[in-house]
Protein backbone atom coordinates (compact mmCIF):
# COMPACT_ATOMS: atom_id res chain seq x y z
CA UNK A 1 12.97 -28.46 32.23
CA UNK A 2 9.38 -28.07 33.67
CA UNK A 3 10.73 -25.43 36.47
CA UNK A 4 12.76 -23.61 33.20
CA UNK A 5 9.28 -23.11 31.05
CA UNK A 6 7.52 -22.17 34.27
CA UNK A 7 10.64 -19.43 34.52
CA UNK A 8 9.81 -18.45 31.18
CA UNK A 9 6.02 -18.44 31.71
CA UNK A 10 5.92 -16.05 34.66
CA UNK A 11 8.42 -13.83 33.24
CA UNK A 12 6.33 -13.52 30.02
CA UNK A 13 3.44 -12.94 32.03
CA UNK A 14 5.25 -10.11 34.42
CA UNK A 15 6.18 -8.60 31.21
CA UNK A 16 2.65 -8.25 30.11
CA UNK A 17 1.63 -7.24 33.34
CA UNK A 18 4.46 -4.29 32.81
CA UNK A 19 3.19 -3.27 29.56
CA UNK A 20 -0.57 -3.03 31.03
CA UNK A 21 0.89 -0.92 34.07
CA UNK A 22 3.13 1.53 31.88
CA UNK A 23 0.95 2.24 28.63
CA UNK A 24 -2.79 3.08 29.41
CA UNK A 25 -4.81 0.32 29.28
CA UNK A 26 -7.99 2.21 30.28
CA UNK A 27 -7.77 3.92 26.97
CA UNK A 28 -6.31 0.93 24.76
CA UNK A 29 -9.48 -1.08 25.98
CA UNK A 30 -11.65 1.43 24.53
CA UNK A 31 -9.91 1.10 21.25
CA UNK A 32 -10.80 -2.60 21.42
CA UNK A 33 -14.01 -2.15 22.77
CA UNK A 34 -14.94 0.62 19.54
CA UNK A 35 -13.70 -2.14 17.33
CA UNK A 36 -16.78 -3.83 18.13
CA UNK A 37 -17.81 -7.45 17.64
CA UNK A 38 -18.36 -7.07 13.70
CA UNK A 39 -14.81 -5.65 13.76
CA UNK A 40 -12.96 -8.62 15.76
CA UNK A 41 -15.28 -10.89 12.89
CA UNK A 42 -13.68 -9.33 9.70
CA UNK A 43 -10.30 -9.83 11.88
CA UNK A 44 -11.32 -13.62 12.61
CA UNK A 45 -12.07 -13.83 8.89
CA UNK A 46 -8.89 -12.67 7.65
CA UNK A 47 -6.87 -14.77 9.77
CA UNK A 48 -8.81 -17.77 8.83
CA UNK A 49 -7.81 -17.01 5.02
CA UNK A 50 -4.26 -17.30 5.98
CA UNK A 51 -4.83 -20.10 8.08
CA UNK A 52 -6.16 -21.87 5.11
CA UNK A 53 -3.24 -21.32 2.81
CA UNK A 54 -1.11 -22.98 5.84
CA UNK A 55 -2.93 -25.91 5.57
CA UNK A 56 -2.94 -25.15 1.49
CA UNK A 57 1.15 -25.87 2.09
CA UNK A 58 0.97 -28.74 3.76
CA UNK A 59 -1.93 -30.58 2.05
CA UNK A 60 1.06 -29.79 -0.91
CA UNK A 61 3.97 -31.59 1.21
CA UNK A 62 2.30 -34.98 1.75
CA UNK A 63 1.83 -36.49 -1.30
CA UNK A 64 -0.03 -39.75 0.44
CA UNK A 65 -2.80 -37.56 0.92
CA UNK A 66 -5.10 -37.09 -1.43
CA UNK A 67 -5.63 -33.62 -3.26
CA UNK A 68 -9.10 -32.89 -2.85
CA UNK A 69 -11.58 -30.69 -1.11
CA UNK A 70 -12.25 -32.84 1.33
CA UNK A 71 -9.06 -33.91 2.46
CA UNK A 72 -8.39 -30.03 2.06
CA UNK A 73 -10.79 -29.25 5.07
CA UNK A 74 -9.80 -32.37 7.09
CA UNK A 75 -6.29 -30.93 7.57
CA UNK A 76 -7.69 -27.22 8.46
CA UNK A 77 -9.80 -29.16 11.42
CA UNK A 78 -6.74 -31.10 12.47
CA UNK A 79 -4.79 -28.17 12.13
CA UNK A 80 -7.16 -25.91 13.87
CA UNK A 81 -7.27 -27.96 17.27
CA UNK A 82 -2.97 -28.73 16.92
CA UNK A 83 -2.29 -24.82 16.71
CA UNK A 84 -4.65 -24.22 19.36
CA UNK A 85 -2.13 -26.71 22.13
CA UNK A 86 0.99 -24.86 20.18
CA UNK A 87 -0.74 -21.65 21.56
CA UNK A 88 -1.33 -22.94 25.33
CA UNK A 89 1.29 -25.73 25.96
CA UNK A 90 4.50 -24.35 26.87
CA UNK A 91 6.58 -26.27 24.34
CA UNK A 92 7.69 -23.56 22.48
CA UNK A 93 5.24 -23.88 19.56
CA UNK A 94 5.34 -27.48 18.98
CA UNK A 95 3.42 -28.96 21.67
CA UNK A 96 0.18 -29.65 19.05
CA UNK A 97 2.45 -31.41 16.48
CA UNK A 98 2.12 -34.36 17.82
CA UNK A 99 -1.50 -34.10 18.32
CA UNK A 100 -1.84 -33.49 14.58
CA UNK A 101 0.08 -36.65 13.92
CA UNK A 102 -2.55 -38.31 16.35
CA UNK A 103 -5.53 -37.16 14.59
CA UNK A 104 -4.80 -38.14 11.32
CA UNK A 105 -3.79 -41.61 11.73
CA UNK A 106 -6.58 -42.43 14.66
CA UNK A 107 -9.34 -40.59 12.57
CA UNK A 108 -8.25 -40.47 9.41
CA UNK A 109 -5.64 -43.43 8.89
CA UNK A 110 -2.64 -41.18 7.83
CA UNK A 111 0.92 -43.41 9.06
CA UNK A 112 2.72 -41.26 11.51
CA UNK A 113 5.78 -41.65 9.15
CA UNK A 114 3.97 -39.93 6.40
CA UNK A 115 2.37 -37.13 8.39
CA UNK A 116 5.15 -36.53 10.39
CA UNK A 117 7.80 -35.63 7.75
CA UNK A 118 4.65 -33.73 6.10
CA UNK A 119 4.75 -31.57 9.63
CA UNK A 120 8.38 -31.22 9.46
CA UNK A 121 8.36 -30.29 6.07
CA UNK A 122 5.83 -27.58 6.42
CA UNK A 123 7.24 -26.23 9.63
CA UNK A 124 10.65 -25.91 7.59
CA UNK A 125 9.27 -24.46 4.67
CA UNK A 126 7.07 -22.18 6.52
CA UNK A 127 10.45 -20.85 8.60
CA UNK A 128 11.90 -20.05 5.10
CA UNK A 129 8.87 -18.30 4.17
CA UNK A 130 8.56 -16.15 7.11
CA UNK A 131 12.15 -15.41 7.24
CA UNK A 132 11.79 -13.83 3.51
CA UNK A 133 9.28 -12.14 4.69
CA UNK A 134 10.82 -10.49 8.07
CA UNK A 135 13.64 -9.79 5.61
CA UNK A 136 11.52 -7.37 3.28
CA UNK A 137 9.80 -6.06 6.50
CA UNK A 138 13.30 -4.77 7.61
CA UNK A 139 13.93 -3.78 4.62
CA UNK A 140 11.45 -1.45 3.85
CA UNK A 141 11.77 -0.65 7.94
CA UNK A 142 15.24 0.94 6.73
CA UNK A 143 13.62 2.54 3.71
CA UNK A 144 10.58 4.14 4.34
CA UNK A 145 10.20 4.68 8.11
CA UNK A 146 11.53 6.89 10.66
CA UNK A 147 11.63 4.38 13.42
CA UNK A 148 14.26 5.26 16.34
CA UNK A 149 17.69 3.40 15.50
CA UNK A 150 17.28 1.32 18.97
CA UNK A 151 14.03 -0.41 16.64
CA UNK A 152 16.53 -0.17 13.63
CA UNK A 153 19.17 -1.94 15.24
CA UNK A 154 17.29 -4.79 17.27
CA UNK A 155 15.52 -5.59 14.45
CA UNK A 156 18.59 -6.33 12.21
CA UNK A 157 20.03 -8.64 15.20
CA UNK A 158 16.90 -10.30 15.10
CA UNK A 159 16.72 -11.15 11.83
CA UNK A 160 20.23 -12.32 12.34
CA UNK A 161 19.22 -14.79 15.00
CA UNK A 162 16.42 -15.85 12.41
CA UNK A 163 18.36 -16.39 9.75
CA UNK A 164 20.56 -18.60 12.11
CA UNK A 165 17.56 -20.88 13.22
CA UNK A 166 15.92 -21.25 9.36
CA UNK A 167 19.22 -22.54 8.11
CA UNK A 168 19.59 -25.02 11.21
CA UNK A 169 16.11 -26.29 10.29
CA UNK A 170 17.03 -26.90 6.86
CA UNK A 171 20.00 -27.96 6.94
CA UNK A 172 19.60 -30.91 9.61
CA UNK A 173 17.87 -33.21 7.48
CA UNK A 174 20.09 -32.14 4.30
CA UNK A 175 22.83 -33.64 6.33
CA UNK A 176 21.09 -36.46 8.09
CA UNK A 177 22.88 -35.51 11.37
CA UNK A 178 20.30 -37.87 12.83
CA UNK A 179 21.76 -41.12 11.16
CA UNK A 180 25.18 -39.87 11.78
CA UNK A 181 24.59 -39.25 15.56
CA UNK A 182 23.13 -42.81 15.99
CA UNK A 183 26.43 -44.14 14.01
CA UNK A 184 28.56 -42.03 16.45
CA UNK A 185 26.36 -43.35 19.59
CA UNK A 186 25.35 -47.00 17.95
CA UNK A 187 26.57 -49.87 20.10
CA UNK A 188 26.56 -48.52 23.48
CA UNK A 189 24.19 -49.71 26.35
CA UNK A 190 23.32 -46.24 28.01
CA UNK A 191 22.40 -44.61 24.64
CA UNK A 192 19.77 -47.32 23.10
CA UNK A 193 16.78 -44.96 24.07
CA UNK A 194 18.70 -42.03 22.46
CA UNK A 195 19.59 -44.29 19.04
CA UNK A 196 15.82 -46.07 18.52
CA UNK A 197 14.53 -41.87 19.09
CA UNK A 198 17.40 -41.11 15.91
CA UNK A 199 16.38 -44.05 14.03
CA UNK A 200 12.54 -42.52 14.14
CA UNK A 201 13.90 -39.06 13.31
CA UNK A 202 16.38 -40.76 10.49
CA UNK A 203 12.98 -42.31 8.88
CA UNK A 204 11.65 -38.81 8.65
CA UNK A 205 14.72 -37.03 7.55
CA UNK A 206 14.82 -39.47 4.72
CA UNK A 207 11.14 -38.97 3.61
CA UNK A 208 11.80 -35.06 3.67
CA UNK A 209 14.90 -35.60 1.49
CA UNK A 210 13.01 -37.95 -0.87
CA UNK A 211 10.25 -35.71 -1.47
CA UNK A 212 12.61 -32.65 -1.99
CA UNK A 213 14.41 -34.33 -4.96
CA UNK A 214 10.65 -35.91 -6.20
CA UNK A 215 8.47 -32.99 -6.22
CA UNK A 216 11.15 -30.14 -7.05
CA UNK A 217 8.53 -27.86 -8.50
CA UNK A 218 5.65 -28.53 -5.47
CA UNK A 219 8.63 -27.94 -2.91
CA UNK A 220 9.39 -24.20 -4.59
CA UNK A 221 5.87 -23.60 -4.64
CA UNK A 222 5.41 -24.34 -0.85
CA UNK A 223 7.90 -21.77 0.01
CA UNK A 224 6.83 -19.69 -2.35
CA UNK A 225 3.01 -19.99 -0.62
CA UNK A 226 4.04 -19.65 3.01
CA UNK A 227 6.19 -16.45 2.21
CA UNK A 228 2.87 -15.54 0.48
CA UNK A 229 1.06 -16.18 3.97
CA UNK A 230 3.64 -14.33 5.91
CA UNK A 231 2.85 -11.35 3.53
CA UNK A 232 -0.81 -11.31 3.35
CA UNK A 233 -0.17 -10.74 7.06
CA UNK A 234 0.00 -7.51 6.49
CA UNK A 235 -3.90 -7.06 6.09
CA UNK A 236 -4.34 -8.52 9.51
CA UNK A 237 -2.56 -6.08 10.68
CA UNK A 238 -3.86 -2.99 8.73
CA UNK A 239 -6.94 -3.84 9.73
CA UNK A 240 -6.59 -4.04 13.73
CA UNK A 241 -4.83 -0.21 13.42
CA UNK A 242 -8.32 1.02 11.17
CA UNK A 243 -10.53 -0.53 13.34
CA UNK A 244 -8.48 0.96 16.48
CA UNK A 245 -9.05 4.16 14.52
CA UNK A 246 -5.21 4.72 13.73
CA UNK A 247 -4.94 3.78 9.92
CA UNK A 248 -1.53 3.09 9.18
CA UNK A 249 -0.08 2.75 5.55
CA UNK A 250 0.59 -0.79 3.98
CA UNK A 251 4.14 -0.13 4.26
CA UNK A 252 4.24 0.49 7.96
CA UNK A 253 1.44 -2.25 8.32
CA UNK A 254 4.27 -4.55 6.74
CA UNK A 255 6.67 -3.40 8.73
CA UNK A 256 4.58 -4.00 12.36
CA UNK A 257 3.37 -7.10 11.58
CA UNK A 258 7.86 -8.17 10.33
CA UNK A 259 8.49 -6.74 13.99
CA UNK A 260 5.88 -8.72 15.44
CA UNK A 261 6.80 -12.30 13.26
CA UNK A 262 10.70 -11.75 14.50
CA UNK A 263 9.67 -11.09 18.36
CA UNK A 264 7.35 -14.25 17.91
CA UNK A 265 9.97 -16.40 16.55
CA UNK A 266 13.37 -15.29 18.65
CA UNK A 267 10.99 -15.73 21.97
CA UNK A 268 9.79 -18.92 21.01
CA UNK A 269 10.93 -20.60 24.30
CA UNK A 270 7.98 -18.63 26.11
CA UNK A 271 4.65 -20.14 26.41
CA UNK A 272 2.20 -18.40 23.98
CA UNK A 273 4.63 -15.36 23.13
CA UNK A 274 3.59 -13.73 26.74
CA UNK A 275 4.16 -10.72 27.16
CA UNK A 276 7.20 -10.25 24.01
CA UNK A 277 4.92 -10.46 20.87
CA UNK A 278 2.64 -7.89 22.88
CA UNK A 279 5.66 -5.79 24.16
CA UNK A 280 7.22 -5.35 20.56
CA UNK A 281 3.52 -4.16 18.76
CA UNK A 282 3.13 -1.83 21.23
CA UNK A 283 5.90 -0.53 21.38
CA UNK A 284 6.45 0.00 17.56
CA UNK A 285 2.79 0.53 16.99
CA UNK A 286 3.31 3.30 19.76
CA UNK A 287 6.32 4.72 17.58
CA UNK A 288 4.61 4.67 14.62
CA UNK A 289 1.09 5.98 15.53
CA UNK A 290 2.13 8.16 17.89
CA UNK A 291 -0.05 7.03 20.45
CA UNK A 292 0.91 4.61 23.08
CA UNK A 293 -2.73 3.05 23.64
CA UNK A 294 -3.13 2.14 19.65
CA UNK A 295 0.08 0.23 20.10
CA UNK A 296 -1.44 -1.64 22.96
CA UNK A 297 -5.30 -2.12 21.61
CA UNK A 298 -3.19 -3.74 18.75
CA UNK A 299 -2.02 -6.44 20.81
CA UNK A 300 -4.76 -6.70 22.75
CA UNK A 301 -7.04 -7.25 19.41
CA UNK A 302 -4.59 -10.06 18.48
CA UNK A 303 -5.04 -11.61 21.54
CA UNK A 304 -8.84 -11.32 21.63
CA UNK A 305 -8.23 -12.98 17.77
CA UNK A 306 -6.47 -16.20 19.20
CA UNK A 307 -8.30 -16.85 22.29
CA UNK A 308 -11.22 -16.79 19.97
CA UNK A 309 -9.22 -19.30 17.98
CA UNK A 310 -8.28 -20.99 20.68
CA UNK A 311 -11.74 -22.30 21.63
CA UNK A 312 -12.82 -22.70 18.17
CA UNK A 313 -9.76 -25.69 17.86
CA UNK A 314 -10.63 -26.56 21.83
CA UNK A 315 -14.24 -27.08 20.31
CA UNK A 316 -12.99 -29.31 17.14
CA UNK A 317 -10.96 -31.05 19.43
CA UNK A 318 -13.55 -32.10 21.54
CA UNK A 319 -15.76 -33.22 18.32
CA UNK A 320 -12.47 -35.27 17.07
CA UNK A 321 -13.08 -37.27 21.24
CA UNK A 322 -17.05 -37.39 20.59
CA UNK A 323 -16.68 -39.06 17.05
CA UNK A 324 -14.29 -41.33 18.14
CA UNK A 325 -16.59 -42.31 21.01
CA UNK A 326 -19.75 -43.09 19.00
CA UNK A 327 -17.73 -45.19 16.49
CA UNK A 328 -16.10 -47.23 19.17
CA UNK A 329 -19.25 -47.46 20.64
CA UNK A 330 -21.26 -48.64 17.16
CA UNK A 331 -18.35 -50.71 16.13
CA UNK A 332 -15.53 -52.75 17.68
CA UNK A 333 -13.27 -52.62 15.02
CA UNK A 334 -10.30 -50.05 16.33
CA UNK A 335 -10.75 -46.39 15.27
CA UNK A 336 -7.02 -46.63 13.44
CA UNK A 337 -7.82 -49.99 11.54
CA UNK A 338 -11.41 -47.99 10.38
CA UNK A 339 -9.87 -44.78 9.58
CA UNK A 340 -6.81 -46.79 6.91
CA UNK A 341 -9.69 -48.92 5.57
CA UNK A 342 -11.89 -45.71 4.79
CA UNK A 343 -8.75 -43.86 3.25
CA UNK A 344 -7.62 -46.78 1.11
């Protein structure tokens, strides 16, 4: 497994190193550079808005938590330092869920069961909401842009392949396939690690399921937000094109940043989306500009964006290890055992 995502790390990286060799990266780096730093801010600042209605969804799937302010900004620190590892671990995506668990029940006193079918949840109901919205990118795609039919055609197989992996996600815990396998498997000496791992995942499944038939209305609205996220997008990416100095309508802003969403989520298996989320903005930034280095500067500005975001949640992350230092230092008591007695 470790040699596979170091196969899928280097090829990601050769594939950026491609694009930098083919397209002119001389010329796309002055597009970046004209952006300036007040430029890459507004960009920072947009993305943090949609960064906060993530966390807005799944303050709204974990109904142990309370519904306040505070609690509101605990979960956009946690969730700030957990999507930075999701960015640099190679485990396609999901390497800083468990680190989110971590933090809230070591800091905060959240029970792993509780905040881990509140992850779930949100990662579900966040793949429904960007698969709605990759639809009406394609969508419009077909309808109002002249995009070659290679674009046209990949980008409808894609979606395919999507629409594949949001139904998996929702319908595993729908059919508890987790309690069935451990049935199937129950009993038998060589499969006890396999059928305690179920169990864990059963517990979850069932809290998901729960919720879903408790809070019918907050479980509509949380799709109904993250397809709101997914669209609001959209700005992000009209805004790297006009500060490249290539303004692009909102349509064909919706349309590059759908592109960009489906390359991110059919190449999750690569370590930071190396070299494909790049490859497909430039490329269809290219196609739509007109001009191969605004396709590139594009990418390149959303890189610049998340290694920025990167050390910001690097940065939290270390606070989260100071804090828990000085309290273990002050007091005795363990840091999970202070964190439940401060929530309740």
């Amino acid at each position: 497994m470790k040699l596979l995502k170091l196969f899928y790390l280097l090829g990601g990286a050769a594939l950026f190193a491609a694009l930098l060799l083919t397209l002119d990266f001389g010329a796309a780096l002055a597009l970046v550079w004209q952006a300036g730093p007040l430029g890459i801010a507004g960009l920072c600042l947009v993305f943090f808005v949609l960064f906060a209605l993530d966390a807005l969804v799944w303050l709204a799937l974990v109904p142990e938590i309370p519904h306040t302010l505070r609690w509101y900004r605990r979960l956009i620190r946690v969730r700030l330092v957990g999507e930075a590892f999701n960015l640099v671990v190679p485990a396609g995506g999901f390497g800083g869920e468990p680190l989110k668990a971590v933090l809230l029940k070591s800091h905060y006193g959240v029970g792993y069961r509780e905040s881990s079918a509140g992850l779930v949840l949100a990662r579900i109901q966040g793949l429904i909401g960007q698969f709605l919205f990759v639809l009406l990118a394609v969508i419009v795609m077909a309808a109002a842009t002249n995009l070659p039919a290679l674009y046209q055609t990949g980008a409808w197989i894609g979606l395919a392949v999507l629409a594949g992996m949001t139904g998996g996600f929702v319908v595993t815990p729908k059919l508890r396939l987790s309690s069935r396998l451990g049935r199937r498997f129950g009993g038998r000496a060589w499969a006890e690690g396999l059928v305690r791992s179920l169990a864990a995942i059963e517990a979850v499944e069932d809290k998901i399921n729960a919720f879903a038939r408790a809070h019918r209305g907050r479980y509509a609205a949380s799709i109904a937000l993250a397809a709101l996220r997914w669209t609001l997008g959209t700005a992000e990416m009209w805004l790297a094109l006009y500060l490249l100095g290539y303004p692009v309508s909102l349509a064909e802003a919706l349309v590059l940043e759908g592109l960009l969403q489906l390359a991110r989520s059919v190449s999750f298996f690569v370590p930071a989306n190396l070299g494909t989320q790049d490859g497909a903005l430039a490329l269809a930034a290219a196609a739509i500009t007109g001009v191969a280095a605004a396709g590139l500067g594009a990418a390149l500005l959303r890189r610049v964006r998340e290694v920025i975001f990167i050390a910001l949640g690097f940065a939290i992350g270390g606070w989260f290890s100071l804090r828990a230092l000085r309290r273990a230092a002050a007091d005795p008591e363990p840091e999970a055992e202070r964190a439940e007695t401060q929530r309740k």
